[in-house]
N, C-alpha and C. Protein backbone atom coordinates (compact mmCIF):
# COMPACT_ATOMS: atom_id res chain seq x y z
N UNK A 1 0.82 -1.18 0.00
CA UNK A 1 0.00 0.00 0.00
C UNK A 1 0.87 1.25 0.00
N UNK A 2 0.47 2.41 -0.87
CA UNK A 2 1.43 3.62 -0.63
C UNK A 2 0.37 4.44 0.56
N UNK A 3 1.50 5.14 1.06
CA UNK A 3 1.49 6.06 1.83
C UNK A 3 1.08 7.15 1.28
N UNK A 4 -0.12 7.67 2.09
CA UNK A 4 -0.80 9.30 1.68
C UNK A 4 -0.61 10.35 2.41
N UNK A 5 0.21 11.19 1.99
CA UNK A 5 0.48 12.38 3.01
C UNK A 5 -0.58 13.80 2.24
N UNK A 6 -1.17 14.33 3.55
CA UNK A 6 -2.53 15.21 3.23
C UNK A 6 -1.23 16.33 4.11
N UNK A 7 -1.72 17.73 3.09
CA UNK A 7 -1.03 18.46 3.54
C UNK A 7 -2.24 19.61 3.97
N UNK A 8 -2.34 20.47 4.43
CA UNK A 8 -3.18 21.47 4.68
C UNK A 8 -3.04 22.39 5.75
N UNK A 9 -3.71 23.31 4.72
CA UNK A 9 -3.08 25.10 4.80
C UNK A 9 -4.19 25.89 5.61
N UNK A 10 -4.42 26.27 6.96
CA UNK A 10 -4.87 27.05 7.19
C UNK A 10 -4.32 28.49 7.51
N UNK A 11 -5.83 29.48 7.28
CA UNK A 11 -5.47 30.92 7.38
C UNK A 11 -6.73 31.37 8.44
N UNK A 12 -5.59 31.92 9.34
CA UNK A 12 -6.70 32.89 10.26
C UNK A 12 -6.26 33.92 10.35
N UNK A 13 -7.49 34.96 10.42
CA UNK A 13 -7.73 36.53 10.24
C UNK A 13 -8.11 36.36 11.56
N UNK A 14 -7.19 37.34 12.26
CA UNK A 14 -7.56 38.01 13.60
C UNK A 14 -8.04 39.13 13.78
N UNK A 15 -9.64 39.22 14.16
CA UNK A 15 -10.14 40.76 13.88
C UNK A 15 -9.70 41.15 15.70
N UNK A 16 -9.30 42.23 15.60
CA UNK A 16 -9.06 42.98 17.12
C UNK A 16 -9.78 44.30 17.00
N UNK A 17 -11.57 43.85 17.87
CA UNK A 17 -11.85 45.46 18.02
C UNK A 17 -11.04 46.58 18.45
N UNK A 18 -11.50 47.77 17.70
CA UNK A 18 -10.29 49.01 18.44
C UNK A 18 -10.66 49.40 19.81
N UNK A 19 -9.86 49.24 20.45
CA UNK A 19 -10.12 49.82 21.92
C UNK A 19 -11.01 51.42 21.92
N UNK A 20 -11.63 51.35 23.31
CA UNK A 20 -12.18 52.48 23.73
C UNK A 20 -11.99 53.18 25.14
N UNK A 21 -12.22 54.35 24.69
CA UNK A 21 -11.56 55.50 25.97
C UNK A 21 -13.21 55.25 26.72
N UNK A 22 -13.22 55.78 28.09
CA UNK A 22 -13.85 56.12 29.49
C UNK A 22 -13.30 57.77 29.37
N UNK A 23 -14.00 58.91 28.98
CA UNK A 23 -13.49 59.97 29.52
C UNK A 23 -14.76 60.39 30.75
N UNK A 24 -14.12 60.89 32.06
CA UNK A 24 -14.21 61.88 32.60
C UNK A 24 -14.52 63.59 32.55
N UNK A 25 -15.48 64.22 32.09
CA UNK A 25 -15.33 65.13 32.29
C UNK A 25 -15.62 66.25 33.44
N UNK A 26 -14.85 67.72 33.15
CA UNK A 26 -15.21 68.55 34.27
C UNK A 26 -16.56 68.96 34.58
N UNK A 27 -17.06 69.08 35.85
CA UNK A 27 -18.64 69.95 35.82
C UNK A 27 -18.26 70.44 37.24
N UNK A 28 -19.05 71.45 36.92
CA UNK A 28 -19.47 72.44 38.59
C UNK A 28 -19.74 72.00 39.49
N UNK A 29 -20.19 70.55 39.66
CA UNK A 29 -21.05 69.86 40.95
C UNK A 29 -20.42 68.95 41.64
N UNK A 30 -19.52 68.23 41.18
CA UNK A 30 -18.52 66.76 42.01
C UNK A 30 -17.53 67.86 42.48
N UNK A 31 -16.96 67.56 43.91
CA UNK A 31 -16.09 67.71 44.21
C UNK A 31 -14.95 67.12 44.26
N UNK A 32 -13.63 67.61 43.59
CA UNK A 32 -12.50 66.58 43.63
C UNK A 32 -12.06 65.77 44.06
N UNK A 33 -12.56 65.81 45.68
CA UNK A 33 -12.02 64.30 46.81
C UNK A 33 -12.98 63.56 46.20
N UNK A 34 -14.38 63.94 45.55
CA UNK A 34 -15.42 63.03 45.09
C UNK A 34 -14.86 61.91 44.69
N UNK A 35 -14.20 63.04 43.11
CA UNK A 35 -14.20 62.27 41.99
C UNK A 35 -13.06 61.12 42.08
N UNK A 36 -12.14 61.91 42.73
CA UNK A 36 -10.91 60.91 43.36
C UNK A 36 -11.50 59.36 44.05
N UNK A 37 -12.25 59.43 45.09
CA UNK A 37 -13.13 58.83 45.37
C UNK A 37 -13.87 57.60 44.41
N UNK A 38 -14.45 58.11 43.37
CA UNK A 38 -14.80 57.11 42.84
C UNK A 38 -14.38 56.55 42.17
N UNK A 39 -13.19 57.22 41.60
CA UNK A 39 -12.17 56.04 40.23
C UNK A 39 -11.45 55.31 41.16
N UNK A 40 -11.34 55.47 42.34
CA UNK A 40 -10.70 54.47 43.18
C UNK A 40 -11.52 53.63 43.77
N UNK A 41 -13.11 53.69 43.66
CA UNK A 41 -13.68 52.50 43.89
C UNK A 41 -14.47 51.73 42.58
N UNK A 42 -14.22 52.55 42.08
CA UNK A 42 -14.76 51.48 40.35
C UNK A 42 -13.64 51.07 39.97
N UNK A 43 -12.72 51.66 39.18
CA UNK A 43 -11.35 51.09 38.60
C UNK A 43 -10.45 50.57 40.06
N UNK A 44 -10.21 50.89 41.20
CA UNK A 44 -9.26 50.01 42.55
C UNK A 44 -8.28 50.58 41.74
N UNK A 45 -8.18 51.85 41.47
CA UNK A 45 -6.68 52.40 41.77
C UNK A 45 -6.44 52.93 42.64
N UNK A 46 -5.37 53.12 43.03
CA UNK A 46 -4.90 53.66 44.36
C UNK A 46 -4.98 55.75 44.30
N UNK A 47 -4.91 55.69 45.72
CA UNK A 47 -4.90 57.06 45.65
C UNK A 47 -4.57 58.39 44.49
N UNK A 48 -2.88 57.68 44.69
CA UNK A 48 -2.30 58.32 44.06
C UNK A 48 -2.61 58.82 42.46
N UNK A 49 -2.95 57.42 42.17
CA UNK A 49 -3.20 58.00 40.37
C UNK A 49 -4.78 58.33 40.40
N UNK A 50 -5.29 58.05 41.23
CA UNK A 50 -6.98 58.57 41.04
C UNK A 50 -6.73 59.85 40.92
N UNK A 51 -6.11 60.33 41.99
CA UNK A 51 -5.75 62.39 42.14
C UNK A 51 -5.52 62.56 41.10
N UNK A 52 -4.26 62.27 39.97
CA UNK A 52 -3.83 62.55 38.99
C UNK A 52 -4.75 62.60 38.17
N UNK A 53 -5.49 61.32 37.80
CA UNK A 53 -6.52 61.32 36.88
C UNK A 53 -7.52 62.44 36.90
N UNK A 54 -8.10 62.59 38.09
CA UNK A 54 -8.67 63.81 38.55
C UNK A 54 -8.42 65.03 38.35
N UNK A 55 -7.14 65.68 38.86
CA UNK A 55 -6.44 66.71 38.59
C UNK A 55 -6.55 66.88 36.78
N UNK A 56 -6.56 66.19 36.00
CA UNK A 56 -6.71 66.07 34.58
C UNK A 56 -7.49 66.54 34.35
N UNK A 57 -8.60 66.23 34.90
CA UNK A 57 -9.73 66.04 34.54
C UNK A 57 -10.60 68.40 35.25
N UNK A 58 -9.89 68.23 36.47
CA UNK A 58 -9.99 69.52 36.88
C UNK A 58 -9.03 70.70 36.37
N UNK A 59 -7.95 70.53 35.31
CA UNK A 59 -7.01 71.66 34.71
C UNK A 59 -7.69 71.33 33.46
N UNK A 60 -8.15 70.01 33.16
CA UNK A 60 -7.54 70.23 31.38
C UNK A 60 -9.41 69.71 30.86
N UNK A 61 -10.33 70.11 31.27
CA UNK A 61 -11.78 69.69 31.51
C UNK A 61 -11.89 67.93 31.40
N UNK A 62 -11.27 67.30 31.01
CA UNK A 62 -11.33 66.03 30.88
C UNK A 62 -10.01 65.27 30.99
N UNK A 63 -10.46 63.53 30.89
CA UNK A 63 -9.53 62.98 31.63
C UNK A 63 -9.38 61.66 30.90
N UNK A 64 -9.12 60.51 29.95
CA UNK A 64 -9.19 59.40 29.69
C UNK A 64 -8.50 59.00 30.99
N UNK A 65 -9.78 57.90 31.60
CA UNK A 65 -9.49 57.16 32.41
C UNK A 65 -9.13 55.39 32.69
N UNK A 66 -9.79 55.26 31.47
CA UNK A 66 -10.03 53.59 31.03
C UNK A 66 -9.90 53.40 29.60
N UNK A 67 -9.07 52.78 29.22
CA UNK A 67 -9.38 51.96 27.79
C UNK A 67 -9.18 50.96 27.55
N UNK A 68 -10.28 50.06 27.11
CA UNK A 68 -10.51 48.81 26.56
C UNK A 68 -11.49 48.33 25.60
N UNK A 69 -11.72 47.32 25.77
CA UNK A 69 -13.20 46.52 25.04
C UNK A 69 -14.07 47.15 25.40
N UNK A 70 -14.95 47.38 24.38
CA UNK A 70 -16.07 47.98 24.06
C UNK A 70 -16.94 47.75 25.34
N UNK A 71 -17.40 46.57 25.42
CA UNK A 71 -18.66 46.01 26.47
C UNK A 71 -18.25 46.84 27.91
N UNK A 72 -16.75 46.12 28.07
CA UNK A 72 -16.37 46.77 29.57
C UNK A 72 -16.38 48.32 29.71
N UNK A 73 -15.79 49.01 28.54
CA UNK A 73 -16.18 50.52 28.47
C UNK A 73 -17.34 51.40 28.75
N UNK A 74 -18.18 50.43 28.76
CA UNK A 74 -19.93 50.85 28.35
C UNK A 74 -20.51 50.35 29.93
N UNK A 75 -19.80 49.37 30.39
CA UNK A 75 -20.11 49.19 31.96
C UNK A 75 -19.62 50.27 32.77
N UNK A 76 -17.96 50.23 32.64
CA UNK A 76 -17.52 51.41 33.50
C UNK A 76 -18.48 52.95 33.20
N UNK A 77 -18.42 53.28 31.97
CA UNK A 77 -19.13 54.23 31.47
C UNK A 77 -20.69 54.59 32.18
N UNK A 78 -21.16 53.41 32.34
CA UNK A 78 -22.70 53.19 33.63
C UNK A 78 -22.20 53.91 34.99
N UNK A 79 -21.19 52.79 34.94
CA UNK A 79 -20.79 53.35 36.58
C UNK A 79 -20.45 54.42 37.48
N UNK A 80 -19.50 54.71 36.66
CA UNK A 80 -19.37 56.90 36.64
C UNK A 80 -20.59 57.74 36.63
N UNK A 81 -21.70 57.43 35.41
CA UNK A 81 -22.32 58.25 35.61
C UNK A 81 -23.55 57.83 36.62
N UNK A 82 -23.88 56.62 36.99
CA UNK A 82 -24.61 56.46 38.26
C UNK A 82 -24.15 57.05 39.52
N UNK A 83 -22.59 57.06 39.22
CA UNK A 83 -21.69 57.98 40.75
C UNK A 83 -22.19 59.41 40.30
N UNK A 84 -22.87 59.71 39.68
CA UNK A 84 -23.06 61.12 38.92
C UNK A 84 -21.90 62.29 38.21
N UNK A 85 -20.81 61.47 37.68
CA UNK A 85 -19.55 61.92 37.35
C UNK A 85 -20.29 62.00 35.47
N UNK A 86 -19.69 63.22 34.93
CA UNK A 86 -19.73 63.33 33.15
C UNK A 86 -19.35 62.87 32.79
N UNK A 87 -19.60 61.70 31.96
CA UNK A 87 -18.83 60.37 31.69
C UNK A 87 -19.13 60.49 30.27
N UNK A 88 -17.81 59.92 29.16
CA UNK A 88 -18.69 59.63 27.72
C UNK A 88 -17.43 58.83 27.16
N UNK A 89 -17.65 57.82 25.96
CA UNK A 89 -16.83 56.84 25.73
C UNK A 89 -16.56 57.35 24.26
N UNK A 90 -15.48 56.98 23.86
CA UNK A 90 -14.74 57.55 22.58
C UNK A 90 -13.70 56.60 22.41
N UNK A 91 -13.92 56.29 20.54
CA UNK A 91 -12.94 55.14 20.30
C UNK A 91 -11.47 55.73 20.32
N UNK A 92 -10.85 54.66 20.69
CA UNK A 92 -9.43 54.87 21.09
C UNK A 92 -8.55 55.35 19.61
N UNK A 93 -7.71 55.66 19.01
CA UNK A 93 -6.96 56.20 17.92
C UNK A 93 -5.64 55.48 17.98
């Protein structure tokens, strides 16, 4: 009997959605320990970079705070603004 050698070629296309921003923006009504406050209990960052993020967000009116997958963007994005923070999501570049 001969021997049959099967050869075969696969191709995979890796689609990678484009990431998305969480911005923060400034308003008249949260106070900064607030806002500090809550990116450190939604995102569990630590003090330190919550302030920063914050401070961003209070010099420069806004702040990208999060970027990822779409779904999770759109959760965090809930979460901010249920903390009553100006929240809006924008694809990443």
């Amino acid at each position: 009997m001969a021997e049959t050698t099967t050869l075969t070629n696969t191709e995979t296309d890796v689609f990678t959605a484009p990431p998305w921003n969480v911005i923060v923006h400034d308003d008249p009504v949260n106070l900064m320990a607030y806002v500090t406050f809550v990116l450190m209990k939604i995102f569990g960052y630590n003090e330190k970079f919550a302030t920063t993020l914050m401070l961003q967000v209070h010099q420069q009116g806004r702040s990208v705070v999060w970027t990822g997958e779409l779904e999770k963007a759109e959760f965090y994005t809930q979460q901010l603004q249920f903390h009553q923070l100006k929240t809006s999501l924008e694809q990443s570049e």
